[in-house]
Protein backbone atom coordinates (compact mmCIF):
# COMPACT_ATOMS: atom_id res chain seq x y z
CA UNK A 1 33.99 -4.32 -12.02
CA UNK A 2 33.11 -5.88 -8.31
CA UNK A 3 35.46 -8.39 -7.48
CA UNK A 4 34.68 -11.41 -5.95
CA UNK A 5 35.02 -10.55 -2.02
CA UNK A 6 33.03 -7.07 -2.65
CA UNK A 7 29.89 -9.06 -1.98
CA UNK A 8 30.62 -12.35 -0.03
CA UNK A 9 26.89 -12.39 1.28
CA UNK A 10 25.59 -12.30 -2.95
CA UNK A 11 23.13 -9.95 -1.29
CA UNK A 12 21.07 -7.30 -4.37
CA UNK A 13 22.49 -4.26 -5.36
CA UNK A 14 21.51 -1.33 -4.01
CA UNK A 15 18.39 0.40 -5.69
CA UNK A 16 18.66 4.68 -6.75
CA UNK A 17 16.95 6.70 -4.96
CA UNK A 18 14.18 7.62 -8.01
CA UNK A 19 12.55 4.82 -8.40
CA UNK A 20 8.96 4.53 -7.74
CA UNK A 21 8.39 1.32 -9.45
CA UNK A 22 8.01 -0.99 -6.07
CA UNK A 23 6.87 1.83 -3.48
CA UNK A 24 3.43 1.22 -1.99
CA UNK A 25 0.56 3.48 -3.32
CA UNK A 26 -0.88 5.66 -0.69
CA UNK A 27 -3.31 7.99 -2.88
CA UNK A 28 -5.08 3.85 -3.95
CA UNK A 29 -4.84 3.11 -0.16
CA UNK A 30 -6.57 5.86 1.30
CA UNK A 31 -9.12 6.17 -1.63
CA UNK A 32 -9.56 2.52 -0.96
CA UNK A 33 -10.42 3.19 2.79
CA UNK A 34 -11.91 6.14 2.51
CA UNK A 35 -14.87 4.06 0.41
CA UNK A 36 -14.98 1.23 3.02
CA UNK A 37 -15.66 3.72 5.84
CA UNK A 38 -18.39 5.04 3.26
CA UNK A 39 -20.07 1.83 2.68
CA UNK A 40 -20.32 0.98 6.57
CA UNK A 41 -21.96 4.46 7.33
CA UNK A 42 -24.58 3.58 4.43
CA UNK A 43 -25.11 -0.04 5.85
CA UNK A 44 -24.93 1.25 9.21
CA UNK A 45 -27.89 4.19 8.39
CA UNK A 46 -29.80 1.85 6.17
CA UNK A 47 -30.55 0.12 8.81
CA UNK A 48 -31.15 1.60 11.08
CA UNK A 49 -33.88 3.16 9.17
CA UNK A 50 -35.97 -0.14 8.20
CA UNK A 51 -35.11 -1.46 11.88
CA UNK A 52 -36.50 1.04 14.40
């Protein structure tokens, strides 16, 4: 049982080591950017084709 004076600054207890619930999601990131860079090389050769 923590006492009292264990945690005087009430700050959270520490998480284990295993969980993935709150970690950020690379794979979705870099999917994510890998399709913006795709739809600016589109825009960017799109027009270029109807504009020169």
């Amino acid at each position: 049982m923590d006492r009292p004076d264990d945690n005087p600054m009430n700050h959270p207890a520490e998480q284990p080591a295993g969980s993935d619930d709150d970690s950020p999601k690379f794979g979705r990131l870099l999917i994510v950017l890998l399709c913006a860079v795709l739809v600016i090389v589109a825009i960017t050769l799109i027009s270029e084709a109807l504009y020169t």
